[in-house]
PDB file of N, CA and C in Angstrom:
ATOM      1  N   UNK A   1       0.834  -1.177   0.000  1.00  0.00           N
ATOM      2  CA  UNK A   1       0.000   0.000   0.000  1.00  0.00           C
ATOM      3  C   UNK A   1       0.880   1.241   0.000  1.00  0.00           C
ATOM      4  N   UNK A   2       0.477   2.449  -1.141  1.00  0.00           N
ATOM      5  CA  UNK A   2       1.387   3.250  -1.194  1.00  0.00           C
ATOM      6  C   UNK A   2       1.025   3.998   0.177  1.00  0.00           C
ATOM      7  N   UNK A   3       1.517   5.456   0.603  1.00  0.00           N
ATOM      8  CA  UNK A   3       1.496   6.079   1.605  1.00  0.00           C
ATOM      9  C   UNK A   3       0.161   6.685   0.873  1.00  0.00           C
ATOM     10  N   UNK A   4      -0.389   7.176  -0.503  1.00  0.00           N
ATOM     11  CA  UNK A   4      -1.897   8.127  -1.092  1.00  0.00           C
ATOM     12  C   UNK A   4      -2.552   7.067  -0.797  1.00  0.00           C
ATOM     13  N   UNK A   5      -2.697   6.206  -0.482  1.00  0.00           N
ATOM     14  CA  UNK A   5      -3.576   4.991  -0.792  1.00  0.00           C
ATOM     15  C   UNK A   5      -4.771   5.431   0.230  1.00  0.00           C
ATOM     16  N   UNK A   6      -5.881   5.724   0.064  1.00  0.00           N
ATOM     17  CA  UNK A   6      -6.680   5.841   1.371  1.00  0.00           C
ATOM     18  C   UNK A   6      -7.805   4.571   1.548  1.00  0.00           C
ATOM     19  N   UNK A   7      -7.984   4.332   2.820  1.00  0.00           N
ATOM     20  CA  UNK A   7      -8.088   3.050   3.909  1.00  0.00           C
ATOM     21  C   UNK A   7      -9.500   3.422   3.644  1.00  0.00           C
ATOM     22  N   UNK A   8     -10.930   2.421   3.723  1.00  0.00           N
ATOM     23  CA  UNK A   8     -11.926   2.811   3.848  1.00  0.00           C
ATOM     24  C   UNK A   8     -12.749   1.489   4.355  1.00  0.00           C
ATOM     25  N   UNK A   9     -13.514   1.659   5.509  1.00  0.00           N
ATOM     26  CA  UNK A   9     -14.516   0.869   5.950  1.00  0.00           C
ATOM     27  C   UNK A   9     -15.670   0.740   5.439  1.00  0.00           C
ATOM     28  N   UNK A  10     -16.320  -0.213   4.792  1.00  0.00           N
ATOM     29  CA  UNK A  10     -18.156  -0.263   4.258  1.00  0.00           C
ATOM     30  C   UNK A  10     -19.046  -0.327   5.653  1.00  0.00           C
ATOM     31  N   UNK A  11     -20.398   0.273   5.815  1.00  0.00           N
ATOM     32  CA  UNK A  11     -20.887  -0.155   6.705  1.00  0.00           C
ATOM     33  C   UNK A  11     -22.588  -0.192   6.080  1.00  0.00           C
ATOM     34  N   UNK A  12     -22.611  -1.372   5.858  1.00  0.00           N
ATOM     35  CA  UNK A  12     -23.635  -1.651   5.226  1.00  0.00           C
ATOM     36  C   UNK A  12     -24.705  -2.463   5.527  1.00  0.00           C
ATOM     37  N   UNK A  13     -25.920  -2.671   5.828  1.00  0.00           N
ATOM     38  CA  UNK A  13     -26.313  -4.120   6.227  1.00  0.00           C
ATOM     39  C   UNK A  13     -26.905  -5.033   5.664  1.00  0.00           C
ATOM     40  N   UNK A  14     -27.153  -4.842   3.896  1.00  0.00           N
ATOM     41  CA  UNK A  14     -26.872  -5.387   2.588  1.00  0.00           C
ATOM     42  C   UNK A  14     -25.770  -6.240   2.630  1.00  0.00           C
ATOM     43  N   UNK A  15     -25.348  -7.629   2.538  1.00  0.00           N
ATOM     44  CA  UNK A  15     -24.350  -7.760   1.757  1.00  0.00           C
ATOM     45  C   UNK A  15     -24.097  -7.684   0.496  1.00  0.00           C
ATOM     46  N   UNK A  16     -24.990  -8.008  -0.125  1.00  0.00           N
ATOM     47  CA  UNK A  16     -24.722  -7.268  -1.798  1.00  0.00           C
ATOM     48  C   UNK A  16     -24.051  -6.082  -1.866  1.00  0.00           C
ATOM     49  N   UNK A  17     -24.896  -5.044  -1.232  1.00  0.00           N
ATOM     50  CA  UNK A  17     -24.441  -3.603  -1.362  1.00  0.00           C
ATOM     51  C   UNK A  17     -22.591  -3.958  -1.183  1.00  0.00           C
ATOM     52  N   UNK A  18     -22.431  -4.253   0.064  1.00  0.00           N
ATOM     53  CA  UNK A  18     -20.997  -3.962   0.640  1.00  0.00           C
ATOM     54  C   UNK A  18     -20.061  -4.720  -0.686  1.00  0.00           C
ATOM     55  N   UNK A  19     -20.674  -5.996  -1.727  1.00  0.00           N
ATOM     56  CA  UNK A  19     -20.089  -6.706  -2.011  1.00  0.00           C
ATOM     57  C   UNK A  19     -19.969  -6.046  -3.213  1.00  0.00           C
ATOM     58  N   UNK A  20     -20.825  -5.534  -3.733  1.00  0.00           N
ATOM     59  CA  UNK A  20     -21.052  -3.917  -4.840  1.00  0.00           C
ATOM     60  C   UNK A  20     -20.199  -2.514  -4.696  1.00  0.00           C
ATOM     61  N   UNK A  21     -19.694  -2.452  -3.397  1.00  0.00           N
ATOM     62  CA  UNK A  21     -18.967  -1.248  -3.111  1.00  0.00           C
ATOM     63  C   UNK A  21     -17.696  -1.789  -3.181  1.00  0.00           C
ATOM     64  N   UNK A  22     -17.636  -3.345  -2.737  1.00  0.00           N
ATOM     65  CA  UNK A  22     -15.915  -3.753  -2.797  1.00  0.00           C
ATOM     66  C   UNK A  22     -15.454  -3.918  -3.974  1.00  0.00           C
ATOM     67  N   UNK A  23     -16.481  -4.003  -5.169  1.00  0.00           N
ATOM     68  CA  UNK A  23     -16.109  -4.683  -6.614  1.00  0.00           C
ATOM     69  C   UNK A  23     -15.622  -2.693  -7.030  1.00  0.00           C
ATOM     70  N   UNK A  24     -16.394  -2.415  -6.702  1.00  0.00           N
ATOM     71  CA  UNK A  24     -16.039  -1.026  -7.215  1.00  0.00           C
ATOM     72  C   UNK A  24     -14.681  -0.332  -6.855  1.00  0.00           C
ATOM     73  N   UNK A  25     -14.693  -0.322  -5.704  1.00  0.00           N
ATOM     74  CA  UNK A  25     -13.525   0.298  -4.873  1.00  0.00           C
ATOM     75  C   UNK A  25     -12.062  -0.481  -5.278  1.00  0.00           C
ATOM     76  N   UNK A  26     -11.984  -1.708  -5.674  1.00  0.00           N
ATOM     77  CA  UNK A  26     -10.991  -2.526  -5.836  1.00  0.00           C
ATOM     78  C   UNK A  26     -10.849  -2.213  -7.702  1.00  0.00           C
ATOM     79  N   UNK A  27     -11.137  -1.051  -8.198  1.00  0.00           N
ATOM     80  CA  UNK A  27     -11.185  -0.553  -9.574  1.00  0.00           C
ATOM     81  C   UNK A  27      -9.964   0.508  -8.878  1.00  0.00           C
ATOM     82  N   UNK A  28     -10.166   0.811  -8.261  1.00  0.00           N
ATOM     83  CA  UNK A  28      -9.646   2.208  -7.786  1.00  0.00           C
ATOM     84  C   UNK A  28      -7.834   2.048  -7.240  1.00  0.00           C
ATOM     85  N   UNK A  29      -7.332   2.521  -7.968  1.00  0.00           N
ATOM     86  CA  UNK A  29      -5.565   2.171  -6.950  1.00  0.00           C
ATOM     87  C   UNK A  29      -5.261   3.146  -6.267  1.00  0.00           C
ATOM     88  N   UNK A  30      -5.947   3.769  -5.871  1.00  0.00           N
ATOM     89  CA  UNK A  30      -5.612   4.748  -4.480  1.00  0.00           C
ATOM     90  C   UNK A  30      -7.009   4.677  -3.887  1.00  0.00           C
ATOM     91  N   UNK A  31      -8.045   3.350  -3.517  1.00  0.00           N
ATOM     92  CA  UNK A  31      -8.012   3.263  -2.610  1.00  0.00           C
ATOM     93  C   UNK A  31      -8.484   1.543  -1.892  1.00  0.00           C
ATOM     94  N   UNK A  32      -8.542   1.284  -1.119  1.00  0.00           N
ATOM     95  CA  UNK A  32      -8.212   0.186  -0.624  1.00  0.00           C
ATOM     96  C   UNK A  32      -9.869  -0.145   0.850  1.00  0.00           C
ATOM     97  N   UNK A  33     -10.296  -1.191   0.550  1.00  0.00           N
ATOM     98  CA  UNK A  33     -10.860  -1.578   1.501  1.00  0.00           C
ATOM     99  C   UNK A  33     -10.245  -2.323   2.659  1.00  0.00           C
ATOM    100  N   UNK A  34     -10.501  -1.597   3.911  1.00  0.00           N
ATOM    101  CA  UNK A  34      -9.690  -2.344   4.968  1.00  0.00           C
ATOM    102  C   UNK A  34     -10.874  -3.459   5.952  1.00  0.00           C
ATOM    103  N   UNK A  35     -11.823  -2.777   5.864  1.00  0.00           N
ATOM    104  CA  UNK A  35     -12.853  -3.734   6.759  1.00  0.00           C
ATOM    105  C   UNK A  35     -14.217  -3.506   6.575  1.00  0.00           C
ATOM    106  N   UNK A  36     -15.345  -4.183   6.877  1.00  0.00           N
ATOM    107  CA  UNK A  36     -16.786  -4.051   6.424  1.00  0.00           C
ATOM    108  C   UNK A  36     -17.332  -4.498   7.675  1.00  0.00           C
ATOM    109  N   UNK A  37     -18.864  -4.065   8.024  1.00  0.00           N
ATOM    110  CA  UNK A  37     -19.564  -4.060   9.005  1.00  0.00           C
ATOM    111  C   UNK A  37     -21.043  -3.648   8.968  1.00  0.00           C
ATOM    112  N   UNK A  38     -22.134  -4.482   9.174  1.00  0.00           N
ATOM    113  CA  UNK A  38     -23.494  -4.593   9.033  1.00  0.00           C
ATOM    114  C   UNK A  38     -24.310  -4.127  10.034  1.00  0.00           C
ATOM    115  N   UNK A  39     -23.898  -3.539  11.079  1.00  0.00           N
ATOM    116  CA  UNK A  39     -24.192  -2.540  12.325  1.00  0.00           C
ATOM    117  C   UNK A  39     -23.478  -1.705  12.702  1.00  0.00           C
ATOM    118  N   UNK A  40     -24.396  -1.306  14.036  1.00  0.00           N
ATOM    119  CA  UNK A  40     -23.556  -0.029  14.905  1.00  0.00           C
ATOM    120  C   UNK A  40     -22.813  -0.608  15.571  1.00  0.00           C
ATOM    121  N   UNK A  41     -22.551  -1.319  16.185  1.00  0.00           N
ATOM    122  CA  UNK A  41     -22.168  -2.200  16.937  1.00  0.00           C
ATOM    123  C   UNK A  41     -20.755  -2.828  16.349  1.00  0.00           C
ATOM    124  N   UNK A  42     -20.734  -3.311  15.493  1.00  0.00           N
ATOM    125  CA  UNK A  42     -19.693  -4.037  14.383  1.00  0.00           C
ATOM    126  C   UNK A  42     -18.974  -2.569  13.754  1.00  0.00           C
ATOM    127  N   UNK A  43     -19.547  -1.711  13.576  1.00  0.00           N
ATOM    128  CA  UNK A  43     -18.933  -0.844  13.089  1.00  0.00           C
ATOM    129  C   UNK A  43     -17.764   0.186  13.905  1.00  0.00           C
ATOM    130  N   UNK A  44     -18.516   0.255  14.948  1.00  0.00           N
ATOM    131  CA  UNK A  44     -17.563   0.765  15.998  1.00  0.00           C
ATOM    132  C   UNK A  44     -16.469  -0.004  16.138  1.00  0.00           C
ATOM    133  N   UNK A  45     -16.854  -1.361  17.013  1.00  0.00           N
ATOM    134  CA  UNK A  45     -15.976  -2.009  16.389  1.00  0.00           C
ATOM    135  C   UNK A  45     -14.712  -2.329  15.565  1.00  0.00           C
ATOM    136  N   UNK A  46     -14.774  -2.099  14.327  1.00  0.00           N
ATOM    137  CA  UNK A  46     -14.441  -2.231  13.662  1.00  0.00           C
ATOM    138  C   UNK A  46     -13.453  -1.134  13.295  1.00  0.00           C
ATOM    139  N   UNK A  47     -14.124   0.243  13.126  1.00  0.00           N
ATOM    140  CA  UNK A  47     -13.733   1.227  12.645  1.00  0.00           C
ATOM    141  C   UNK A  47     -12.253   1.460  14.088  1.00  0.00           C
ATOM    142  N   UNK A  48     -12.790   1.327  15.343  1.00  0.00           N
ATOM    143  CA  UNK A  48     -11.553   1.823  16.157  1.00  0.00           C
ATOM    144  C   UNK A  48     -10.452   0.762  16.107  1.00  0.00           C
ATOM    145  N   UNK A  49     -10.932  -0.286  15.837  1.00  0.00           N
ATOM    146  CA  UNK A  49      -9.913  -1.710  15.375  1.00  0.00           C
ATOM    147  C   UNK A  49      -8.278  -1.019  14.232  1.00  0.00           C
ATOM    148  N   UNK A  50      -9.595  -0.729  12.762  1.00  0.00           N
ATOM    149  CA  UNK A  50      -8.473  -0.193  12.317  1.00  0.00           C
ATOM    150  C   UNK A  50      -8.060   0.746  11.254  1.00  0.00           C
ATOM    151  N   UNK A  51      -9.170   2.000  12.158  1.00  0.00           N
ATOM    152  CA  UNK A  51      -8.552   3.255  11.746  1.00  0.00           C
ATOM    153  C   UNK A  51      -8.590   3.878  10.740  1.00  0.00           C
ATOM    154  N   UNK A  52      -9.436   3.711   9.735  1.00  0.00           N
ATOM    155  CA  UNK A  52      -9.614   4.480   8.446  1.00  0.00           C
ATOM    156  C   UNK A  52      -9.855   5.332   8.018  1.00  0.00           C
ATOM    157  N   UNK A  53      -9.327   5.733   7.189  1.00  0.00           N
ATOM    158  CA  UNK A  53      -9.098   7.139   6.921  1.00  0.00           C
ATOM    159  C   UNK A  53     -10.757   7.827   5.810  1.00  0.00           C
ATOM    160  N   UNK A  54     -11.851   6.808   5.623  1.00  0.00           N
ATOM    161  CA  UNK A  54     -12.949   7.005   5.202  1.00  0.00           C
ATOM    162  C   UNK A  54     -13.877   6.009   6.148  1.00  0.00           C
ATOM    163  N   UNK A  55     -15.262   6.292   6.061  1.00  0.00           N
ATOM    164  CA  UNK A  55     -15.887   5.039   6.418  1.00  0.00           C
ATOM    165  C   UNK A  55     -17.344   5.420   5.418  1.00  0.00           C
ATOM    166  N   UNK A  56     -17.414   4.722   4.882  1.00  0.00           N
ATOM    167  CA  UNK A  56     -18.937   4.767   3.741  1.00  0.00           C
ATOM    168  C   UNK A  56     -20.182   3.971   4.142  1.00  0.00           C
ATOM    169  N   UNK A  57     -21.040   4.751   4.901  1.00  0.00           N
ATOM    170  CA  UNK A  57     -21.989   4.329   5.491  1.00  0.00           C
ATOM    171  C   UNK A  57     -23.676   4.423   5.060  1.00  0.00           C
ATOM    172  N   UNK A  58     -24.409   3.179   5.216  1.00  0.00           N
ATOM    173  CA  UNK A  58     -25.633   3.553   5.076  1.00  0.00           C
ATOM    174  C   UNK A  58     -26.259   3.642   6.042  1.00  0.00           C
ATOM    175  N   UNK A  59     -26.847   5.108   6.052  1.00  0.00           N
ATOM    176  CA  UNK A  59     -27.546   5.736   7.327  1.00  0.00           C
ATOM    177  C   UNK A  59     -28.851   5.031   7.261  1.00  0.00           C
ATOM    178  N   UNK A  60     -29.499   4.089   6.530  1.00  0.00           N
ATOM    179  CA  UNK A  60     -30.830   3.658   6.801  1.00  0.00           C
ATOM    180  C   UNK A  60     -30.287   2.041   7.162  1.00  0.00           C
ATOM    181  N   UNK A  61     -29.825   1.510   8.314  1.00  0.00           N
ATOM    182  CA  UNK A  61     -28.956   0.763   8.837  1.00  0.00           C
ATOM    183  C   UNK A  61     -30.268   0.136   9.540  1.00  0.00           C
ATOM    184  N   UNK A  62     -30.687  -1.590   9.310  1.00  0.00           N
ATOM    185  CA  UNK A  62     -31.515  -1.907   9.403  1.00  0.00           C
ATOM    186  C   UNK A  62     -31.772  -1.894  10.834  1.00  0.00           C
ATOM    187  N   UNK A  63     -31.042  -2.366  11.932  1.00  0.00           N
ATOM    188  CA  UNK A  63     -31.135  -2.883  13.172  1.00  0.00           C
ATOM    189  C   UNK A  63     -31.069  -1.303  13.986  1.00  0.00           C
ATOM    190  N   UNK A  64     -30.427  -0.419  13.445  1.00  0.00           N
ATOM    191  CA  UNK A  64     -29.370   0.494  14.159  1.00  0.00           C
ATOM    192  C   UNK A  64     -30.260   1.847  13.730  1.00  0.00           C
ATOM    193  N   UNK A  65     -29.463   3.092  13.855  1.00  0.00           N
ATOM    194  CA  UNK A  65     -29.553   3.932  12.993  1.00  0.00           C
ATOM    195  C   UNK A  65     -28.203   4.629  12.321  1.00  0.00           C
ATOM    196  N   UNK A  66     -27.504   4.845  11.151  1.00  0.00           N
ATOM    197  CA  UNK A  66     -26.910   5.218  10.891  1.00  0.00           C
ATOM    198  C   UNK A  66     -26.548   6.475  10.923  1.00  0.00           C
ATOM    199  N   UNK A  67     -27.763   7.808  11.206  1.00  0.00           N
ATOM    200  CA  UNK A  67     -27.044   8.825  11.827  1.00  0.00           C
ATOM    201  C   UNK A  67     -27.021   8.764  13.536  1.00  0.00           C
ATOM    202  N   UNK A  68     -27.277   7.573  13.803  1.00  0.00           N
ATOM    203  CA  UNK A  68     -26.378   7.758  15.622  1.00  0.00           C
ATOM    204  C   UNK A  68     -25.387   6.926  15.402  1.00  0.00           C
ATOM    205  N   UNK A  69     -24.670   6.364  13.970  1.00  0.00           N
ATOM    206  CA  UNK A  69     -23.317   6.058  13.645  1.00  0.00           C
ATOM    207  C   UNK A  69     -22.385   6.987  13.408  1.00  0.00           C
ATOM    208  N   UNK A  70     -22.910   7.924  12.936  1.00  0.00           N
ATOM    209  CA  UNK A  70     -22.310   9.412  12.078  1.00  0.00           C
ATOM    210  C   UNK A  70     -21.832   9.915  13.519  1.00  0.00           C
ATOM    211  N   UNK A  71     -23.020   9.955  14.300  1.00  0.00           N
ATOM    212  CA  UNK A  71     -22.635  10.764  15.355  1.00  0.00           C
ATOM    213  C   UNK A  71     -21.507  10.279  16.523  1.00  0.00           C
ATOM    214  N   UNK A  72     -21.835   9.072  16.489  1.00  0.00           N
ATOM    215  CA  UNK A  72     -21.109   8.447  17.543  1.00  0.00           C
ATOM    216  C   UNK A  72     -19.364   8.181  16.828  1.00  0.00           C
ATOM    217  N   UNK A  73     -19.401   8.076  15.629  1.00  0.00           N
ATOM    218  CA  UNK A  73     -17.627   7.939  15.018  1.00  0.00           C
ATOM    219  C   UNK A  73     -17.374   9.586  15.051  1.00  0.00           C
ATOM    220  N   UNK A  74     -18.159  10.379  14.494  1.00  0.00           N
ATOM    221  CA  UNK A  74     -17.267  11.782  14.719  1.00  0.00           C
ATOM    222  C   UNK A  74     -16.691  12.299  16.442  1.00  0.00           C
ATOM    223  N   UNK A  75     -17.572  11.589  17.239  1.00  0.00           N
ATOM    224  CA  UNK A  75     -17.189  11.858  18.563  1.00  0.00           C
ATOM    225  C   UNK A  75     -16.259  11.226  18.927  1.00  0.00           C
ATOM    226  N   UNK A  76     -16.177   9.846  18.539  1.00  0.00           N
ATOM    227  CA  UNK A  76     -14.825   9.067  18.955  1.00  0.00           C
ATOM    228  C   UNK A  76     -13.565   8.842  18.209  1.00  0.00           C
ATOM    229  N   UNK A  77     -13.787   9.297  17.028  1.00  0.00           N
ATOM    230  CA  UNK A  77     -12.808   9.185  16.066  1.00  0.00           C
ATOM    231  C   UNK A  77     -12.684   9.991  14.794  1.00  0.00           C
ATOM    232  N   UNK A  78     -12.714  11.166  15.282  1.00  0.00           N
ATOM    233  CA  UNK A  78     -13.019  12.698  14.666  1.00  0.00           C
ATOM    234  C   UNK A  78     -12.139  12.769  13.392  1.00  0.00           C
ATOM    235  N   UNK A  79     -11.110  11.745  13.486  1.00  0.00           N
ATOM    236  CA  UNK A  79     -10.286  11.991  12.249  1.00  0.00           C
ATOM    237  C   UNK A  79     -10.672  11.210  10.593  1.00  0.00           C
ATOM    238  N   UNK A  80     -11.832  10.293  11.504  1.00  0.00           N
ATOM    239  CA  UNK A  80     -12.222   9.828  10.583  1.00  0.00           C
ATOM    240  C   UNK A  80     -13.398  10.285   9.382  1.00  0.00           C
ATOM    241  N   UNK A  81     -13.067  10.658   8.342  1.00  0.00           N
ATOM    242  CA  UNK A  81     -14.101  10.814   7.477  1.00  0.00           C
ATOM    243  C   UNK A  81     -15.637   9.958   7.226  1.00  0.00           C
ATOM    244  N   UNK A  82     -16.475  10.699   6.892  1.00  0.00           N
ATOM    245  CA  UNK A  82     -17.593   9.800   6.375  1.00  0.00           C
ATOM    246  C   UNK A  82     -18.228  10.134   5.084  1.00  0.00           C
ATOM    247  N   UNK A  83     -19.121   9.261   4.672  1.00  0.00           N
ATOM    248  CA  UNK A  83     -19.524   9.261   3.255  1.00  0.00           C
ATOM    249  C   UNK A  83     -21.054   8.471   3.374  1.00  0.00           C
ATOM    250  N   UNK A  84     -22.089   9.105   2.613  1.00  0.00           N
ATOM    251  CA  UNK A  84     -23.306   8.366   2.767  1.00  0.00           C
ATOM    252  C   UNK A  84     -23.746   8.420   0.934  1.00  0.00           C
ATOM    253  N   UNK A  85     -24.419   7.947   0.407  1.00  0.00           N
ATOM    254  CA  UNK A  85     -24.906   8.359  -0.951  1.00  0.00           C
ATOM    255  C   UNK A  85     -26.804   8.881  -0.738  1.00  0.00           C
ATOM    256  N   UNK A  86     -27.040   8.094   0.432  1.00  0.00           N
ATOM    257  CA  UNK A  86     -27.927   8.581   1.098  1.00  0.00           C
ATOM    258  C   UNK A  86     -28.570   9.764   1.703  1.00  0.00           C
ATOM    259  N   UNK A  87     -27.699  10.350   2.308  1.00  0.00           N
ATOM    260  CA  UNK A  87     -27.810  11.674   3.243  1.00  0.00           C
ATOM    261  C   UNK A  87     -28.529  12.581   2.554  1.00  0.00           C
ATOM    262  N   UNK A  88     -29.394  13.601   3.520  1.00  0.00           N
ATOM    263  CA  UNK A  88     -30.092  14.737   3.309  1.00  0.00           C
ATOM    264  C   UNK A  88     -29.769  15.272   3.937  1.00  0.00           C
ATOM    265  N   UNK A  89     -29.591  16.787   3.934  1.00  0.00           N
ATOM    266  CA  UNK A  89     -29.289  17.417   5.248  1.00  0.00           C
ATOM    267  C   UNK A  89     -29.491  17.698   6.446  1.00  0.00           C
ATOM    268  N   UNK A  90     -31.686  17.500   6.242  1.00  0.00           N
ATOM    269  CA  UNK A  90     -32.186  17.448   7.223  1.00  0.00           C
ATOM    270  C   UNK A  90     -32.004  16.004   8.185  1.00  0.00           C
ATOM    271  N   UNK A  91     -31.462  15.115   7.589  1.00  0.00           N
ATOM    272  CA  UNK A  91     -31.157  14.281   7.946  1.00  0.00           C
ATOM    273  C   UNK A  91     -29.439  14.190   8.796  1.00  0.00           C
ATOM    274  N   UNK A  92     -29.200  14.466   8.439  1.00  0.00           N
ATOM    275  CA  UNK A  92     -27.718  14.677   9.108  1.00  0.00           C
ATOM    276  C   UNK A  92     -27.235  15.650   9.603  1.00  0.00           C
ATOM    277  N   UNK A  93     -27.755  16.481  10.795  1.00  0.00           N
ATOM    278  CA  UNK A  93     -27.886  17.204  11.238  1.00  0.00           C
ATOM    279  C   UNK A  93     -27.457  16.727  12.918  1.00  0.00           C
ATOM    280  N   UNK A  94     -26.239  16.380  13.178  1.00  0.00           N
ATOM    281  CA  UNK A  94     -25.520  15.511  14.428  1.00  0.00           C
ATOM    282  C   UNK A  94     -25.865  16.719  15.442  1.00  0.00           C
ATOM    283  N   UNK A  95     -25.645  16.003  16.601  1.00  0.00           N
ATOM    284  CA  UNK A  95     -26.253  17.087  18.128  1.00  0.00           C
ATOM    285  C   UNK A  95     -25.254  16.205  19.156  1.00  0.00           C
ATOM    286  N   UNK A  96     -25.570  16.629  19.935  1.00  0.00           N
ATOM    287  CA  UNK A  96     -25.212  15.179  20.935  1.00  0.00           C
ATOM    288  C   UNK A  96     -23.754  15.572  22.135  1.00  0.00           C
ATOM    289  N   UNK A  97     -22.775  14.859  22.693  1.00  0.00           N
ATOM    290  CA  UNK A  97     -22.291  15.024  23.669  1.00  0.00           C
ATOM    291  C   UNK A  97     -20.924  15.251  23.003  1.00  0.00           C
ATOM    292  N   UNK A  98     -20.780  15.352  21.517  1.00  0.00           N
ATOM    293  CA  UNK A  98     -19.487  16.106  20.787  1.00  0.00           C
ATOM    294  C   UNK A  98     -20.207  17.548  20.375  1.00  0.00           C
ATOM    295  N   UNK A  99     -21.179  17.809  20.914  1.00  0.00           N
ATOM    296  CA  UNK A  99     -21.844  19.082  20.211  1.00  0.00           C
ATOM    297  C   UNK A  99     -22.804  19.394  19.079  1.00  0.00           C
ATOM    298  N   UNK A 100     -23.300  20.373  19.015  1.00  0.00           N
ATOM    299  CA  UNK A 100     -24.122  20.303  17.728  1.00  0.00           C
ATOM    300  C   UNK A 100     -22.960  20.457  16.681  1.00  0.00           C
ATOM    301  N   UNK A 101     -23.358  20.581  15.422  1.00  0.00           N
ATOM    302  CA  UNK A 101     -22.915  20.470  14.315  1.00  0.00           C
ATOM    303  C   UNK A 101     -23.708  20.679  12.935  1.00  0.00           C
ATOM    304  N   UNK A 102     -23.233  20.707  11.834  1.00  0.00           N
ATOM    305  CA  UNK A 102     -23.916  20.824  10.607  1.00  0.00           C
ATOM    306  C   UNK A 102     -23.136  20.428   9.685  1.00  0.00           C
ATOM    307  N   UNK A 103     -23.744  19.455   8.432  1.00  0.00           N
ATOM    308  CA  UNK A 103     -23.323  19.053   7.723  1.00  0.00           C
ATOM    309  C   UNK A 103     -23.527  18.971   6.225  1.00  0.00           C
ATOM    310  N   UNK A 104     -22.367  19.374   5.322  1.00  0.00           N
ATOM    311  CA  UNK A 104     -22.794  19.683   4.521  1.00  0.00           C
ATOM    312  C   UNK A 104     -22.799  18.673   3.149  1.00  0.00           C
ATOM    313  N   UNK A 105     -24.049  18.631   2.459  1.00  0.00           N
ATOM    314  CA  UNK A 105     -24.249  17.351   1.865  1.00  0.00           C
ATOM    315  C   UNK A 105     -24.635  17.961   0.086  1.00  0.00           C
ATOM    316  N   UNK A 106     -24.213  19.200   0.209  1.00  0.00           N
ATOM    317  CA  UNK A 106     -24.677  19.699  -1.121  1.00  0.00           C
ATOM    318  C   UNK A 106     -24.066  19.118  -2.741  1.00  0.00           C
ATOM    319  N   UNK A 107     -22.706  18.518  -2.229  1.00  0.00           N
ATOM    320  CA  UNK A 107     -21.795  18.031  -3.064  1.00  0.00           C
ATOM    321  C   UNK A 107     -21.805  16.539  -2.976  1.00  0.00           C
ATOM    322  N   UNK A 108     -22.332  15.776  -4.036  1.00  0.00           N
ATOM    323  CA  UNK A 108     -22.647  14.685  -4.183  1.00  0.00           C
ATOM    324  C   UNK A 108     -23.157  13.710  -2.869  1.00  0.00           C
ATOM    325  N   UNK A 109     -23.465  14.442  -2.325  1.00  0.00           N
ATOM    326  CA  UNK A 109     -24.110  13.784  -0.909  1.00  0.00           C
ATOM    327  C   UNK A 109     -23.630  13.722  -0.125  1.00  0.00           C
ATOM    328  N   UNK A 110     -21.910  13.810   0.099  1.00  0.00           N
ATOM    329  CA  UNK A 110     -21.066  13.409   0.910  1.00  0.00           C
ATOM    330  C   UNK A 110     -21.267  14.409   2.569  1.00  0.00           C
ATOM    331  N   UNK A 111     -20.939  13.573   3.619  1.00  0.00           N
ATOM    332  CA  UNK A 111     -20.457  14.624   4.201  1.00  0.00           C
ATOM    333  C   UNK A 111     -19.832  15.421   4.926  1.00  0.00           C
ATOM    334  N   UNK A 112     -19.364  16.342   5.044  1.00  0.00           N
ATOM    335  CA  UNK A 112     -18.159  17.052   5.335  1.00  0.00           C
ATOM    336  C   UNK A 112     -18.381  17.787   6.625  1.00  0.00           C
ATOM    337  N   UNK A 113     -17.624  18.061   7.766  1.00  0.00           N
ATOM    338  CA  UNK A 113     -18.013  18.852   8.867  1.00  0.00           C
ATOM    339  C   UNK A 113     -18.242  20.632   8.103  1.00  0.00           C
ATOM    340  N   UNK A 114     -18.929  21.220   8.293  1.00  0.00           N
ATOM    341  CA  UNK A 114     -19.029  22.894   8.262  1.00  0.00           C
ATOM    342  C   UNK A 114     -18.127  23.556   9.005  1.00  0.00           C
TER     343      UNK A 114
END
């Protein structure tokens, strides 16, 4: 793995989907799937395990909810990026015991702290 290479977690609770995002992502040579996860639970997990520098999440997370995933990785692991294809704004709109926040989803959905 070069040093540009960026690390990215699926968190999906599809396996198709995740197995659809790995066929894709493995097109890509700068960037690399490091781990996948079908909850909140697994994802946390997972994500503090090992550290990625993206995590691509679906916020309509069957068991869970995926924006109290959003919320709960920016609080514990702030360095980590996220990505939804999902997101609305009114929807991702984090609060909570890292603070309020706002997020901006105007650019291909993604989203980015304000």
């Amino acid at each position: 793995m070069s040093r540009s290479t960026k690390q990215i977690v699926i968190v999906d609770d599809h396996p198709s989907t995740r197995d659809g995002l790995l066929s894709r992502v493995a097109l890509e040579p700068d960037l690399e799937v490091i781990g996948e996860a079908s909850d909140f639970d697994e994802a946390i997990e997972v994500i503090g395990k090992v550290r990625p520098d993206l995590a691509v999440i679906d916020v309509s997370l069957k068991y869970s909810s995926g924006i109290d995933l959003v919320k709960a990785i920016k609080c514990r692991y702030p360095r980590v990026k996220m990505w939804s294809g999902q997101c609305t704004t009114s929807r991702c709109t984090p609060s909570g015991p890292c603070g309020p926040g706002r997020w901006d989803t105007s650019t291909s959905s993604k989203l980015t702290k304000r």
